[in-house]
PDB file of N, CA and C in Angstrom:
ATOM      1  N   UNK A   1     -11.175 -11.334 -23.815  1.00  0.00           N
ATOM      2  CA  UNK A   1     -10.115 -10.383 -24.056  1.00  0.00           C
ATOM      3  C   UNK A   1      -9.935  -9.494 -22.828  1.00  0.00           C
ATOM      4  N   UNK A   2      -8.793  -9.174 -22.373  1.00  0.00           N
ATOM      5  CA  UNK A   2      -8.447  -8.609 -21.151  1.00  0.00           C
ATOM      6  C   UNK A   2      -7.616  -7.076 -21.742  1.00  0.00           C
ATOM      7  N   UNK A   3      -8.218  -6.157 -20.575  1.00  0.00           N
ATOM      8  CA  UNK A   3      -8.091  -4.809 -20.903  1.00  0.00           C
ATOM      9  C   UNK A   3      -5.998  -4.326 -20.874  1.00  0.00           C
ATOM     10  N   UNK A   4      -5.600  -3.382 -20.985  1.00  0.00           N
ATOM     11  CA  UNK A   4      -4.062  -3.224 -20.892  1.00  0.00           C
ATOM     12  C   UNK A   4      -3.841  -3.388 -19.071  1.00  0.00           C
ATOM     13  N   UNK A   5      -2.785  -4.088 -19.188  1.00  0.00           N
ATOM     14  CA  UNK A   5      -2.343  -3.646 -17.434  1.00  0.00           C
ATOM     15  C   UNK A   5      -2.811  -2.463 -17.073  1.00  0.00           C
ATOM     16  N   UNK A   6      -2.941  -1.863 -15.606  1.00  0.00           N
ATOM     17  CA  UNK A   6      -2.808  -1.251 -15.044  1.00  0.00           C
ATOM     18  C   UNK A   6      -1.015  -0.362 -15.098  1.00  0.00           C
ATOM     19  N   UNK A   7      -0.983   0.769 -15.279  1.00  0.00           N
ATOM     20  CA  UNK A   7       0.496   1.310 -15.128  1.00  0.00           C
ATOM     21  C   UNK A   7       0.968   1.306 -13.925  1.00  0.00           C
ATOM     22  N   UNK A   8       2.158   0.927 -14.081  1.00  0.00           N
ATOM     23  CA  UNK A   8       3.383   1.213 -12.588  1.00  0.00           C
ATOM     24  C   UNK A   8       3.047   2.297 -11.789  1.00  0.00           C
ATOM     25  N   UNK A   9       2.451   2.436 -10.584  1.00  0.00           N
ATOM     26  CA  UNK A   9       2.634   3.821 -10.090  1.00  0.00           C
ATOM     27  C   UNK A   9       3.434   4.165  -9.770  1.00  0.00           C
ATOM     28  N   UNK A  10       4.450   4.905 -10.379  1.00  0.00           N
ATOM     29  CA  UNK A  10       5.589   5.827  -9.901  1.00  0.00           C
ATOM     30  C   UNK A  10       5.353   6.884  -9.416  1.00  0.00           C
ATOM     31  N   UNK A  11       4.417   7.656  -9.661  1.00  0.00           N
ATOM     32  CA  UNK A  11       4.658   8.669  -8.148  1.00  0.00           C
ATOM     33  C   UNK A  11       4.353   8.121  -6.807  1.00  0.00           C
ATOM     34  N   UNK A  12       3.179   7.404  -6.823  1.00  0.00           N
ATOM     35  CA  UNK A  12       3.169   6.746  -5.338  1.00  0.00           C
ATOM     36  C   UNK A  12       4.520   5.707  -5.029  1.00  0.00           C
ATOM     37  N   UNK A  13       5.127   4.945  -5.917  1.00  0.00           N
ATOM     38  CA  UNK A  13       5.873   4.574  -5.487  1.00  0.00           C
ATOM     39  C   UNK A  13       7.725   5.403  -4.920  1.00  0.00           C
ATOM     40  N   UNK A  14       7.513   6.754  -6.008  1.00  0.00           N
ATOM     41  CA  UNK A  14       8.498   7.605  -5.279  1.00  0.00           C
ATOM     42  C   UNK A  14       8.331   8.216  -4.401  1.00  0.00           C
ATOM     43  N   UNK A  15       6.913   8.746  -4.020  1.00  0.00           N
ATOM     44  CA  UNK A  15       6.624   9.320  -2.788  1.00  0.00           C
ATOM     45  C   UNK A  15       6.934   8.456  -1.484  1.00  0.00           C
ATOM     46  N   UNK A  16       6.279   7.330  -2.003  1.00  0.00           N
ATOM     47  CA  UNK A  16       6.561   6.284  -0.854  1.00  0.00           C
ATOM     48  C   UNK A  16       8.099   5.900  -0.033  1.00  0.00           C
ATOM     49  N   UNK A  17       9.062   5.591  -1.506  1.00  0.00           N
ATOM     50  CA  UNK A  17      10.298   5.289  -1.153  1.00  0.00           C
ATOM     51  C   UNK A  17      11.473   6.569  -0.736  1.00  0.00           C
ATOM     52  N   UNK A  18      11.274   7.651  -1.173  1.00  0.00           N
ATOM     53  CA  UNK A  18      11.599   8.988  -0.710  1.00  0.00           C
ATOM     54  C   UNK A  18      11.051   9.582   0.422  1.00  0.00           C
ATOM     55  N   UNK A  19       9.530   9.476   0.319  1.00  0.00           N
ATOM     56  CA  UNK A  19       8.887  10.395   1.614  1.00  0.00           C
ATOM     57  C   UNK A  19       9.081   9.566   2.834  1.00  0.00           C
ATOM     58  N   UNK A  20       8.740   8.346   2.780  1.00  0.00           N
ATOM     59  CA  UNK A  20       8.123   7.391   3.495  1.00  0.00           C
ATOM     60  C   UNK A  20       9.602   6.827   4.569  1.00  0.00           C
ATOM     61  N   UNK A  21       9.960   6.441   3.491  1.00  0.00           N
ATOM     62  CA  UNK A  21      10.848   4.852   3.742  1.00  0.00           C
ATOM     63  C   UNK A  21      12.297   6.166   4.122  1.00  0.00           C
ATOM     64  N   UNK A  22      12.582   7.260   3.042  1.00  0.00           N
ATOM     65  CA  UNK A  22      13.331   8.585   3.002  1.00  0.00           C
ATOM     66  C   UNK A  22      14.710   7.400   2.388  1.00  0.00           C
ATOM     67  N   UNK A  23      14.414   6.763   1.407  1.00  0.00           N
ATOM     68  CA  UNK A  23      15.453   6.177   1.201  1.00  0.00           C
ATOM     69  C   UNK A  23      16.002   7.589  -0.196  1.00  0.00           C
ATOM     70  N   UNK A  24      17.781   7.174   0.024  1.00  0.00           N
ATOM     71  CA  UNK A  24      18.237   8.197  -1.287  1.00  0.00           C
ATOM     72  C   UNK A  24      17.498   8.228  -2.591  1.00  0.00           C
ATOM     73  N   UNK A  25      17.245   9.214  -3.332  1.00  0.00           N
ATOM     74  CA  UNK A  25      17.248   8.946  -4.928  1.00  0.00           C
ATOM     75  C   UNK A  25      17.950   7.364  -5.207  1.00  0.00           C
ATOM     76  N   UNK A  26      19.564   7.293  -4.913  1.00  0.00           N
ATOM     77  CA  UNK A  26      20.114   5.936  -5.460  1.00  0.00           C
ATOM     78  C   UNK A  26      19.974   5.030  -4.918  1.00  0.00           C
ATOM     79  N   UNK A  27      19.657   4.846  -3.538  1.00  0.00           N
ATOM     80  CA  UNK A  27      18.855   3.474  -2.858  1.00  0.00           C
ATOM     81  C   UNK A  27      17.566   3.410  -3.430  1.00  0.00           C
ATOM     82  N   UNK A  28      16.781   4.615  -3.916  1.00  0.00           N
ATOM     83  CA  UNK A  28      15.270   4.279  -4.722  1.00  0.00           C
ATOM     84  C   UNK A  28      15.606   3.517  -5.851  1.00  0.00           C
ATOM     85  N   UNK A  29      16.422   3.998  -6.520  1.00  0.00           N
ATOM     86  CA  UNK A  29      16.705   3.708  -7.953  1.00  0.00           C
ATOM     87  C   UNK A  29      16.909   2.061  -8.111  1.00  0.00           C
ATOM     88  N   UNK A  30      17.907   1.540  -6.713  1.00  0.00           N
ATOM     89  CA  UNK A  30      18.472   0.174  -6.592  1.00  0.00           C
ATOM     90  C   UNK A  30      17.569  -0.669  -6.289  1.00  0.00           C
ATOM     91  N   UNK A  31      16.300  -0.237  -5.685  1.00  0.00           N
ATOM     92  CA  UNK A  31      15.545  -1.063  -4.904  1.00  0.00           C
ATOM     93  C   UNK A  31      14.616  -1.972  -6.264  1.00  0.00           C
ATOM     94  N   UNK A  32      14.463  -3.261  -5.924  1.00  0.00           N
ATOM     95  CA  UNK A  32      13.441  -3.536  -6.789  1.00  0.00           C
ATOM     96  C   UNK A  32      12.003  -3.366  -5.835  1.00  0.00           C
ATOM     97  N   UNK A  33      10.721  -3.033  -7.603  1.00  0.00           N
ATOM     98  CA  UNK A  33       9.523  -3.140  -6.567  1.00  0.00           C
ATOM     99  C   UNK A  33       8.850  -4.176  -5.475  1.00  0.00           C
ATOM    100  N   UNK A  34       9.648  -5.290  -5.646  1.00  0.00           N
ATOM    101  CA  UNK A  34       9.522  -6.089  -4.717  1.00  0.00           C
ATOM    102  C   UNK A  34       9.612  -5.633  -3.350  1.00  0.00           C
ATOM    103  N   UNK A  35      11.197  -5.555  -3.272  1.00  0.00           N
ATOM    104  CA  UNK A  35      11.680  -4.664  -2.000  1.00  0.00           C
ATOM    105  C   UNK A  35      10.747  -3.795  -1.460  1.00  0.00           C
ATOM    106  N   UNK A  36      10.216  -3.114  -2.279  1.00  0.00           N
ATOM    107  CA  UNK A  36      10.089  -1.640  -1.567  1.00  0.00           C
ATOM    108  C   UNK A  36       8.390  -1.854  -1.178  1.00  0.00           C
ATOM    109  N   UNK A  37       7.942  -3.191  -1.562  1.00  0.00           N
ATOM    110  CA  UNK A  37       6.772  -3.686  -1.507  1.00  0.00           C
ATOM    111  C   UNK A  37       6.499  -4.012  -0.025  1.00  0.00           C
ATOM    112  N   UNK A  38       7.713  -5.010   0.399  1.00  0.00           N
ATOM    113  CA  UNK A  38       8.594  -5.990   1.834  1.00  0.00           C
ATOM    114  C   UNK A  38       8.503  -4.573   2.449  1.00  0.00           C
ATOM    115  N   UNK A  39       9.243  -3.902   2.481  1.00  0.00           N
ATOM    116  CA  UNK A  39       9.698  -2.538   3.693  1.00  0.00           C
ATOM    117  C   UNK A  39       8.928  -1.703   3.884  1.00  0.00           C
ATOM    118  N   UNK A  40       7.293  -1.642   2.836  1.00  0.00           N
ATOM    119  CA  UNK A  40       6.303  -0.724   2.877  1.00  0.00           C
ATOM    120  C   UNK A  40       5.437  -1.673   4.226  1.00  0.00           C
ATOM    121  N   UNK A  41       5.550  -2.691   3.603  1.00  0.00           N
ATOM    122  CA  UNK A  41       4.354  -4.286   4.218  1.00  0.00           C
ATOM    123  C   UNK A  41       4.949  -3.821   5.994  1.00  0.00           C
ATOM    124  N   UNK A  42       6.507  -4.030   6.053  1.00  0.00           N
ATOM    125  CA  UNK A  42       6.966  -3.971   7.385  1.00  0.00           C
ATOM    126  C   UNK A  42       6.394  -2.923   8.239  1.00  0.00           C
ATOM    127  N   UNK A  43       5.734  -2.000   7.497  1.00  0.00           N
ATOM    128  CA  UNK A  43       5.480  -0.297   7.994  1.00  0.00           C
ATOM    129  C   UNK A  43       4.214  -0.298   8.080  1.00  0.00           C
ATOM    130  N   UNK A  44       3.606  -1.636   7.692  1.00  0.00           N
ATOM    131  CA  UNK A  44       1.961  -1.272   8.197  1.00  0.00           C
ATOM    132  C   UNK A  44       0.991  -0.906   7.165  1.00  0.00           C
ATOM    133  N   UNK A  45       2.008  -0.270   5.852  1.00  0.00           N
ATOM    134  CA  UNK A  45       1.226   0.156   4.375  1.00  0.00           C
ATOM    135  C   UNK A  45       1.091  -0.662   3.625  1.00  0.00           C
ATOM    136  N   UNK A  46      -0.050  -1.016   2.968  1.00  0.00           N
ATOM    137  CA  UNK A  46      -0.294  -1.891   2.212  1.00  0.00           C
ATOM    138  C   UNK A  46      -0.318  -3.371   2.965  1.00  0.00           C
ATOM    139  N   UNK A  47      -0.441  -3.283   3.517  1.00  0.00           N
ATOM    140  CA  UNK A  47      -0.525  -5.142   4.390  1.00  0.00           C
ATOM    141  C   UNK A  47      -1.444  -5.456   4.704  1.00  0.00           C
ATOM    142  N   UNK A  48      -3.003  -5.189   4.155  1.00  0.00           N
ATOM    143  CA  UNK A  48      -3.817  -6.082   4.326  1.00  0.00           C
ATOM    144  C   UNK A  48      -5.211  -6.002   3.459  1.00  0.00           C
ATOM    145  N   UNK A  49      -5.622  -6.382   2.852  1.00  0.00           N
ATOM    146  CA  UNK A  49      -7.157  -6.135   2.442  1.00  0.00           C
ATOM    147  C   UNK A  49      -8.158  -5.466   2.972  1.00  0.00           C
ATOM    148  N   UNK A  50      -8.477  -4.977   2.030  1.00  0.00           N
ATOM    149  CA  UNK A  50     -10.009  -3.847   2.667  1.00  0.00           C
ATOM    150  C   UNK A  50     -10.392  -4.731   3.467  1.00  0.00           C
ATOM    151  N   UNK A  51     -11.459  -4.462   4.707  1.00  0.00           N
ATOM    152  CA  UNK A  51     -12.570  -4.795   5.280  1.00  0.00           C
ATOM    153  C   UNK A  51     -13.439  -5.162   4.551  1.00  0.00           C
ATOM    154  N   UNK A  52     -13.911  -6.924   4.768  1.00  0.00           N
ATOM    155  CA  UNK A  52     -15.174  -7.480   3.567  1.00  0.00           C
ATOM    156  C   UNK A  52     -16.060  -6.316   4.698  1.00  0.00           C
ATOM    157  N   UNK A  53     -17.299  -6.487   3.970  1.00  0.00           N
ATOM    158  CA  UNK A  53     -18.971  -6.328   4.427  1.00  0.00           C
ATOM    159  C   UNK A  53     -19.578  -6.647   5.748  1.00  0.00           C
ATOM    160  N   UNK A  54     -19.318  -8.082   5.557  1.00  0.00           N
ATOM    161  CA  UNK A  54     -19.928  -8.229   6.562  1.00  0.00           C
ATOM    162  C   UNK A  54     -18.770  -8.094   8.270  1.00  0.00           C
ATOM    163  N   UNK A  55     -17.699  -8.111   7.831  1.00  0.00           N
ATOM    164  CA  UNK A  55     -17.074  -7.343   8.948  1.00  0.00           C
ATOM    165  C   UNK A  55     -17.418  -5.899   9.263  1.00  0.00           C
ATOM    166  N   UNK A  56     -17.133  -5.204   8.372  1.00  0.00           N
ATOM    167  CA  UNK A  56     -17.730  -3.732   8.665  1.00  0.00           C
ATOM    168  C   UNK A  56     -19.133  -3.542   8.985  1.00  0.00           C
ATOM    169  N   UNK A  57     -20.159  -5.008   8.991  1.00  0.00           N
ATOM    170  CA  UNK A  57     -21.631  -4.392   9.319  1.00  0.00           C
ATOM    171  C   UNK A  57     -21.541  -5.510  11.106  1.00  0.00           C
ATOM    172  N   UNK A  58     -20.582  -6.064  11.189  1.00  0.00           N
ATOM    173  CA  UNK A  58     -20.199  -6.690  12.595  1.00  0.00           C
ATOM    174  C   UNK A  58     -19.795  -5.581  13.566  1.00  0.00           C
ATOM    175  N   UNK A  59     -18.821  -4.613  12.884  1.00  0.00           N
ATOM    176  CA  UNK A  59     -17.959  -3.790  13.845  1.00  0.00           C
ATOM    177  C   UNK A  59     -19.313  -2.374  13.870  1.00  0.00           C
ATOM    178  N   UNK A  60     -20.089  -2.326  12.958  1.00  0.00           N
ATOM    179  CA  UNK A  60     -21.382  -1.348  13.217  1.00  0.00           C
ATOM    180  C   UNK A  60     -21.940  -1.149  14.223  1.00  0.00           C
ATOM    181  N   UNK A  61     -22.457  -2.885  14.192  1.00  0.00           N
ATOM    182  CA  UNK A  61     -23.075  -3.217  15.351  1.00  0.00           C
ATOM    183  C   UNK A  61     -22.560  -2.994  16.722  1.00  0.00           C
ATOM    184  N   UNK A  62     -21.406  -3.636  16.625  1.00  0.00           N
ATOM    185  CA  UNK A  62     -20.649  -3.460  18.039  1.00  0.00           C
ATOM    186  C   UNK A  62     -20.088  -2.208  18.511  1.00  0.00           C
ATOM    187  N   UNK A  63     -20.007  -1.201  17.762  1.00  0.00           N
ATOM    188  CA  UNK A  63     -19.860   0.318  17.761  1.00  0.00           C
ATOM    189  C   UNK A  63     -20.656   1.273  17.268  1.00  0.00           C
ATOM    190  N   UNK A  64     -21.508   1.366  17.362  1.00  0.00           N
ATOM    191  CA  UNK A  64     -22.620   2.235  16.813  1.00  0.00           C
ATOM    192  C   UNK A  64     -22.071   3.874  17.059  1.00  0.00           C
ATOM    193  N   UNK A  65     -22.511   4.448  15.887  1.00  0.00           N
ATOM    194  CA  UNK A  65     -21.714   5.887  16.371  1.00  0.00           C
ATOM    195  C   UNK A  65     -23.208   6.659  16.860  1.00  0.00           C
ATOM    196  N   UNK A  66     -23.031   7.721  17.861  1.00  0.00           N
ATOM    197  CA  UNK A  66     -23.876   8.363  18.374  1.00  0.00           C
ATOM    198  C   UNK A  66     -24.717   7.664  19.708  1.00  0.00           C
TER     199      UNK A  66
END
């Protein structure tokens, strides 16, 4: 048995498409979340997966802080 979806984030997604993108209220309204998924991706947000493990214990190594 699988738990309820996760909810739509609408404030991050209005912050995003207002703050971000500064599209109108009625270009927000028109956009599907697809779209606004594409034009976030184009901007660098949301386009890629966390860092696995053993990358972040690769880039440790090779950068040690201090």
């Amino acid at each position: 048995m699988r738990g309820a979806p996760a909810p739509f984030p609408w404030d991050e997604a209005i912050g995003l498409g207002l703050g971000v993108l500064r599209l109108t209220p009625e270009a927000f309204w028109k956009t599907t979340p697809r779209e606004l998924a594409l034009a976030l991706r184009a901007l660098g947000i949301g386009a890629s997966a966390p860092i696995s493990r053993a990358a972040f214990d690769d880039l440790m190594r090779r950068h040690p802080d201090g």
